[in-house]
N, C-alpha and C. Protein backbone atom coordinates (compact mmCIF):
# COMPACT_ATOMS: atom_id res chain seq x y z
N UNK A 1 28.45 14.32 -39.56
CA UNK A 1 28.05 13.91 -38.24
C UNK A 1 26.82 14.71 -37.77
N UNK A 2 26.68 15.78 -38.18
CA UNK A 2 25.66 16.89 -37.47
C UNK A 2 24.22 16.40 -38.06
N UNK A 3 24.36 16.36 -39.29
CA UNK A 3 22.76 16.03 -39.66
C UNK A 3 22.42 14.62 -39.14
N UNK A 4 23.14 13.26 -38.99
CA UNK A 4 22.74 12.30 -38.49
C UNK A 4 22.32 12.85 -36.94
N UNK A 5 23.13 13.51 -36.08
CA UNK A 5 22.51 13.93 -35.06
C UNK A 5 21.09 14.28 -35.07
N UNK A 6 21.29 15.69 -35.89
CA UNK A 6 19.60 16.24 -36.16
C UNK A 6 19.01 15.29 -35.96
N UNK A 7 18.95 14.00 -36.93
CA UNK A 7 17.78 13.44 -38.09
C UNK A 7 16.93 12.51 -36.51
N UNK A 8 18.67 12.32 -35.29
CA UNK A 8 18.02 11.58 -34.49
C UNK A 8 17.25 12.22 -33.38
N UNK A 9 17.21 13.54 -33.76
CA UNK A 9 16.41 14.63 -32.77
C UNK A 9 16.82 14.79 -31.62
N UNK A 10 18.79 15.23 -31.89
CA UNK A 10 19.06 15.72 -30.72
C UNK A 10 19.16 17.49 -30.76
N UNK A 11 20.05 17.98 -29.54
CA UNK A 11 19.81 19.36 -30.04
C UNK A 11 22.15 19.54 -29.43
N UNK A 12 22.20 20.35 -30.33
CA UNK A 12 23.66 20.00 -30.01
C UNK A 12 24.36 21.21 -29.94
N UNK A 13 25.42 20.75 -28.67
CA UNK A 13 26.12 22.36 -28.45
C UNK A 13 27.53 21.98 -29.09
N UNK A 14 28.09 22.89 -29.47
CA UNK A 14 29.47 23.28 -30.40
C UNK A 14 30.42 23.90 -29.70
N UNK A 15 31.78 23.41 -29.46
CA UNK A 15 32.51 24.50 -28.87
C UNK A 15 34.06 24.24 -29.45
N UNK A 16 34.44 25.71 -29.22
CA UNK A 16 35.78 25.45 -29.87
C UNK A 16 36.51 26.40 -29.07
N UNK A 17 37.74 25.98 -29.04
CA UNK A 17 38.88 26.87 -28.19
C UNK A 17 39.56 27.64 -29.56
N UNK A 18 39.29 27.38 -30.54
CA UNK A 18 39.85 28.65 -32.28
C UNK A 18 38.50 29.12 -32.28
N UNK A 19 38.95 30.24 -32.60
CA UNK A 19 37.87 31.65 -32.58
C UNK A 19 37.39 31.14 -34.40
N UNK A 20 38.24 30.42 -35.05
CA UNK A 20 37.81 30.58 -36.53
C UNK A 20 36.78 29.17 -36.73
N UNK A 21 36.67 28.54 -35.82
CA UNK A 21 35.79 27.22 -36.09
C UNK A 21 34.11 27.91 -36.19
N UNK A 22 34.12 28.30 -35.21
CA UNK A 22 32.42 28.85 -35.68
C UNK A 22 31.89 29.15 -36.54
N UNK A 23 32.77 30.43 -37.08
CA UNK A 23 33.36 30.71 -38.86
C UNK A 23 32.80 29.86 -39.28
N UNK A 24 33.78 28.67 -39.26
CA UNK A 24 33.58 27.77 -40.28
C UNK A 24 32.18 27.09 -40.45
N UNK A 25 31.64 26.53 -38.99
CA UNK A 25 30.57 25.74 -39.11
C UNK A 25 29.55 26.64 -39.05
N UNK A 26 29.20 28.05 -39.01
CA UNK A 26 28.08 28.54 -39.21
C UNK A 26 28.06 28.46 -40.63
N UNK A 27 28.96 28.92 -41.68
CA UNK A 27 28.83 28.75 -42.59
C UNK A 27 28.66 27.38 -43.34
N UNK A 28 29.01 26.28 -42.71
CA UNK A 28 28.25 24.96 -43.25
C UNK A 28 26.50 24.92 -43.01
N UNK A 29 26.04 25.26 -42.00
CA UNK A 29 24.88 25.06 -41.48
C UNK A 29 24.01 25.52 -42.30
N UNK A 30 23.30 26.38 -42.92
CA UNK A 30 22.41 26.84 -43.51
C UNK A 30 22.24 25.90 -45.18
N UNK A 31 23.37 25.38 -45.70
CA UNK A 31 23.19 24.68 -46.79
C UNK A 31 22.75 23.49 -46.45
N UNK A 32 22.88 23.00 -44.94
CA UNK A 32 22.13 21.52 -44.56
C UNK A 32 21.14 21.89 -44.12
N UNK A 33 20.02 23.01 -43.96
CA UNK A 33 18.71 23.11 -43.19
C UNK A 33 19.15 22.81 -41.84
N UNK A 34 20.04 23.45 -41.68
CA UNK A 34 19.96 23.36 -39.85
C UNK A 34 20.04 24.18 -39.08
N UNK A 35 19.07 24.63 -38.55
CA UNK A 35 18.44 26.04 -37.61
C UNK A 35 19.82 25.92 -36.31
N UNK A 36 20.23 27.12 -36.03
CA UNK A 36 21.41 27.30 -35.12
C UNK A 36 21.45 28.81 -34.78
N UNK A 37 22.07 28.58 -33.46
CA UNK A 37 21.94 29.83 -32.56
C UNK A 37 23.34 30.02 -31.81
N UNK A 38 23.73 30.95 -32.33
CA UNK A 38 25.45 31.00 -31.64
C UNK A 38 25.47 31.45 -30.24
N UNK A 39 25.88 31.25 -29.35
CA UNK A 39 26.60 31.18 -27.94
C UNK A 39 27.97 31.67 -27.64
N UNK A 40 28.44 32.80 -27.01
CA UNK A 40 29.84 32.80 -26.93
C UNK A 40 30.23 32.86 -26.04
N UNK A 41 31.65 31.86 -25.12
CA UNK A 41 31.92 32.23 -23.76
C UNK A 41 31.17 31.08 -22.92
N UNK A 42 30.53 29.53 -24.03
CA UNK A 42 30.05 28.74 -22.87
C UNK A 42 31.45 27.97 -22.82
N UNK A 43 31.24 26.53 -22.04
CA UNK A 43 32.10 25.05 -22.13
C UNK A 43 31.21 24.24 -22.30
N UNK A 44 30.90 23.18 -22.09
CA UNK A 44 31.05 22.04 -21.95
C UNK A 44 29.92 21.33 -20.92
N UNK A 45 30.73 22.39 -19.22
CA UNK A 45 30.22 21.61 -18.44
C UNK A 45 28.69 22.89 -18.03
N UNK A 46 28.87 23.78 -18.90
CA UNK A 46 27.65 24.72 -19.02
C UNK A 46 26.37 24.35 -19.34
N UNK A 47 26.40 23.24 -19.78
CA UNK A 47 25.43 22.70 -20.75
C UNK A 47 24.13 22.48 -19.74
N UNK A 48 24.43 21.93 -18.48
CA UNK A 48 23.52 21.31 -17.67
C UNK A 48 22.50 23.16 -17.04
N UNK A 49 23.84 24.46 -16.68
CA UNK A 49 23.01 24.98 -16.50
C UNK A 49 22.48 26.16 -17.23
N UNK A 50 22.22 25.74 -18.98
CA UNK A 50 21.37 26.83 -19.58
C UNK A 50 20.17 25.28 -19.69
N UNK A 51 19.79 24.52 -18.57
CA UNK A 51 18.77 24.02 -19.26
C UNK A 51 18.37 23.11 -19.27
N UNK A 52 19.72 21.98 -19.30
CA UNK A 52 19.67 20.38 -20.30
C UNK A 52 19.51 19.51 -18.49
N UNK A 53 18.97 18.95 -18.98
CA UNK A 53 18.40 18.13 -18.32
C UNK A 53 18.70 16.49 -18.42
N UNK A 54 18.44 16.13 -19.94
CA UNK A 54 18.99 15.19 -20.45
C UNK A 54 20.34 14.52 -20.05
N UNK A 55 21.08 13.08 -20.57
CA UNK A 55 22.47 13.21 -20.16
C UNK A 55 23.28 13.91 -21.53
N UNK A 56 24.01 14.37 -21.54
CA UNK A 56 24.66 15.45 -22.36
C UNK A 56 26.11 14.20 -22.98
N UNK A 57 26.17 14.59 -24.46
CA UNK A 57 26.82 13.42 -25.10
C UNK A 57 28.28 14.10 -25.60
N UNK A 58 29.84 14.08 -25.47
CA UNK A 58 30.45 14.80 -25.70
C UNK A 58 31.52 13.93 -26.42
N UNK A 59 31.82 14.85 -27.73
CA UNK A 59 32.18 14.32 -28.60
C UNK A 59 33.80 15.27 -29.02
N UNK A 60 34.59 14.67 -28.69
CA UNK A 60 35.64 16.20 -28.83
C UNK A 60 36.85 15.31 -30.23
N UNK A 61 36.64 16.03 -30.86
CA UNK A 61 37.26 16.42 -32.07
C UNK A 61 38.94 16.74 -32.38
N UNK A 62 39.75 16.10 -32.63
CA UNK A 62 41.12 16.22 -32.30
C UNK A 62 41.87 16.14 -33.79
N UNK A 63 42.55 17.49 -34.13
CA UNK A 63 42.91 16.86 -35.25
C UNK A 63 44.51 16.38 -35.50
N UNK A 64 44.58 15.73 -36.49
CA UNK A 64 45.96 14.23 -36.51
C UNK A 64 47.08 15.30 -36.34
N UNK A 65 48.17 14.83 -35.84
CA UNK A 65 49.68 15.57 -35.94
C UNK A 65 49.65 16.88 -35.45
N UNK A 66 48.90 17.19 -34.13
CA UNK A 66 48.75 18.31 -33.61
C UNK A 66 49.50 18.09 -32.12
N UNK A 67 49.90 19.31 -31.47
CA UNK A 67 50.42 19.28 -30.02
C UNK A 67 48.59 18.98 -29.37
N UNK A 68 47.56 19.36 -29.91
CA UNK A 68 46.31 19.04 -28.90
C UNK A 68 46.03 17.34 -29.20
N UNK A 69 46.66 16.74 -30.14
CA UNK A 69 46.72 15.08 -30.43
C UNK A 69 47.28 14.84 -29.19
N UNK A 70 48.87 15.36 -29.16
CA UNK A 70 49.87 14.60 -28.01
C UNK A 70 49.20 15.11 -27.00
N UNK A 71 48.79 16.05 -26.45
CA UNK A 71 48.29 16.39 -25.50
C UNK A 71 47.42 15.24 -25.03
N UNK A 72 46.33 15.02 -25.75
CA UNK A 72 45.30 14.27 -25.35
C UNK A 72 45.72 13.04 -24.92
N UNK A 73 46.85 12.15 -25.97
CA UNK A 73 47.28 10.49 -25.63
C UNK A 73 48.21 11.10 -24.79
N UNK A 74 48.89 12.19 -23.79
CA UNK A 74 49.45 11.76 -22.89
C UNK A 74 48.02 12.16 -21.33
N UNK A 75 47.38 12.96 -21.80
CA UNK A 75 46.00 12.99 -20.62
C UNK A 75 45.33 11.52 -20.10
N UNK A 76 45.59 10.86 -21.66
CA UNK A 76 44.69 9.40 -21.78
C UNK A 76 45.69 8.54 -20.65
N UNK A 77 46.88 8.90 -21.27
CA UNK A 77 47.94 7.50 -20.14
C UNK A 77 47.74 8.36 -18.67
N UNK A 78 47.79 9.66 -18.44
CA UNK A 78 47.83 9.96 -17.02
C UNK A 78 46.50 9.65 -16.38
N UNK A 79 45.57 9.27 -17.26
CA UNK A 79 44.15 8.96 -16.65
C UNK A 79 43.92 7.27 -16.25
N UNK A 80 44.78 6.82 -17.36
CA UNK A 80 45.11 5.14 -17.19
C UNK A 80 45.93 4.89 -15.48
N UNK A 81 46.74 5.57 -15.78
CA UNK A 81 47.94 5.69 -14.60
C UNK A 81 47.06 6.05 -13.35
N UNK A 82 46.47 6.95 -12.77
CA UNK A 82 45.90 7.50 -12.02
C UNK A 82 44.43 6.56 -11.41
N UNK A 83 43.69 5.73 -12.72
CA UNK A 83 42.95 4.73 -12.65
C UNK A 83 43.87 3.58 -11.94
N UNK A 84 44.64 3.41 -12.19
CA UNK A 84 45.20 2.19 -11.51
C UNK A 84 45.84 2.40 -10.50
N UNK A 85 46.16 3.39 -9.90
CA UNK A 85 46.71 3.33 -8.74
C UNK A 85 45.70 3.88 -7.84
N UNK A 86 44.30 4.08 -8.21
CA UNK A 86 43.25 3.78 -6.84
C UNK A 86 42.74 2.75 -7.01
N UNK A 87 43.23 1.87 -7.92
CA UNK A 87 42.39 0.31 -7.35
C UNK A 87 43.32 -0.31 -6.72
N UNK A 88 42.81 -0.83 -5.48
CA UNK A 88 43.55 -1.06 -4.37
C UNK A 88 43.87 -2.67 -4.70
N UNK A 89 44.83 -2.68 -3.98
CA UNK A 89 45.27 -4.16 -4.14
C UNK A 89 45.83 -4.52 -5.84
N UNK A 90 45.62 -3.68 -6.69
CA UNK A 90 45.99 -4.14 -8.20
C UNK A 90 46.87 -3.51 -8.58
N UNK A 91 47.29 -4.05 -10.23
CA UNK A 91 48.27 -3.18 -11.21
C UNK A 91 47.48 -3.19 -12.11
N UNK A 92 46.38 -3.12 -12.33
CA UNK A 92 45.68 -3.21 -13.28
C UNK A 92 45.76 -2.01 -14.37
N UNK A 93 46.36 -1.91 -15.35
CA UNK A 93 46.41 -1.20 -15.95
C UNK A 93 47.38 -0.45 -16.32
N UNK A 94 48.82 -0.83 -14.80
CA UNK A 94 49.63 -0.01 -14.28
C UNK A 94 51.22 -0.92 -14.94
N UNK A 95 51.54 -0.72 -16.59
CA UNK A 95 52.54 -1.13 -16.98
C UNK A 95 53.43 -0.04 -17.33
N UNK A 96 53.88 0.22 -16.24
CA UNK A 96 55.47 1.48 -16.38
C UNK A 96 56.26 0.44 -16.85
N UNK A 97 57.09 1.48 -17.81
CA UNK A 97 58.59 1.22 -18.29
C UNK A 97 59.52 1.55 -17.29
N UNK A 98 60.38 1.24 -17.24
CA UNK A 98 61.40 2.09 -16.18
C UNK A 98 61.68 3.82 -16.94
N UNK A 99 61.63 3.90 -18.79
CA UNK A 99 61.45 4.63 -19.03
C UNK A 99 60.23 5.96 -18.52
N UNK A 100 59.00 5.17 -18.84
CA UNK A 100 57.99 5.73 -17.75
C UNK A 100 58.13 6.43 -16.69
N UNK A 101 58.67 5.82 -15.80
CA UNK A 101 59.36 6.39 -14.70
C UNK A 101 59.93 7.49 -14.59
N UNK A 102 60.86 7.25 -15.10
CA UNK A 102 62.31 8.23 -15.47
C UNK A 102 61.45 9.79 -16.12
N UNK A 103 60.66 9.79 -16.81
CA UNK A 103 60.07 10.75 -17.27
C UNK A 103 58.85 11.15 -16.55
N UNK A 104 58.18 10.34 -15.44
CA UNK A 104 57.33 10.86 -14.46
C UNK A 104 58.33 12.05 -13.42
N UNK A 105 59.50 11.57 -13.01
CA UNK A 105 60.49 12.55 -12.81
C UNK A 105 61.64 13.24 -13.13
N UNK A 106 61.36 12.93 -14.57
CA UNK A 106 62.13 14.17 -15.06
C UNK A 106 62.30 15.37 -15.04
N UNK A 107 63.24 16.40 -14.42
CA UNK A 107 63.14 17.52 -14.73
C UNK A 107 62.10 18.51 -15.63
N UNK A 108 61.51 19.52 -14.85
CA UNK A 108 60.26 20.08 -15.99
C UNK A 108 61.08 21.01 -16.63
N UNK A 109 60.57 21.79 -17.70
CA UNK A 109 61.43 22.18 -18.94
C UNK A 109 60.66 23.68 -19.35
């Protein structure tokens, strides 16, 4: 993915919440010719103020059979859920189970 970026002349920030990913991808970088400058301690929404100006393209990386997988598809339905109950007048989007339900108030654990 990174060198098609390059090739399209963007300039790209990296971030990881594992201390060992950087590790990893600094050490990919130099066998693809790709000039890089490590950063430690940014996010995400940092991007705008070391600089960027541009609109900023975010690409987040999830890997299969992880608690940060489930995490994410249950962020995705609370974002679905939350989308549909400010559009006024609709259900658009808004198909609870009664199960659904039952686990919107379920006891926290």
């Amino acid at each position: 993915m990174l060198p098609a970026l390059v090739a399209e002349g963007r300039r790209i920030l990296i971030f990881s919440q594992f201390a060992s990913v950087p590790a990893l991808i600094e050490e990919a970088l130099p066998p693809l010719n790709i000039p890089y400058v490590e950063l430690s301690g940014s996010t995400r929404d940092r991007a705008h103020r070391i600089g960027q100006e541009q609109p900023v393209l975010v690409y987040k990386l999830i890997a299969e059979s992880t608690v940060e997988e489930r995490m994410a598809e249950l962020q995705a339905r609370k974002q679905t859920l939350a989308d549909a109950m400010l559009e006024i007048g609709t259900n658009a989007g808004l198909n609870l189970s009664a199960d659904d339900l039952q686990a919107l108030f379920a006891p926290l654990v």
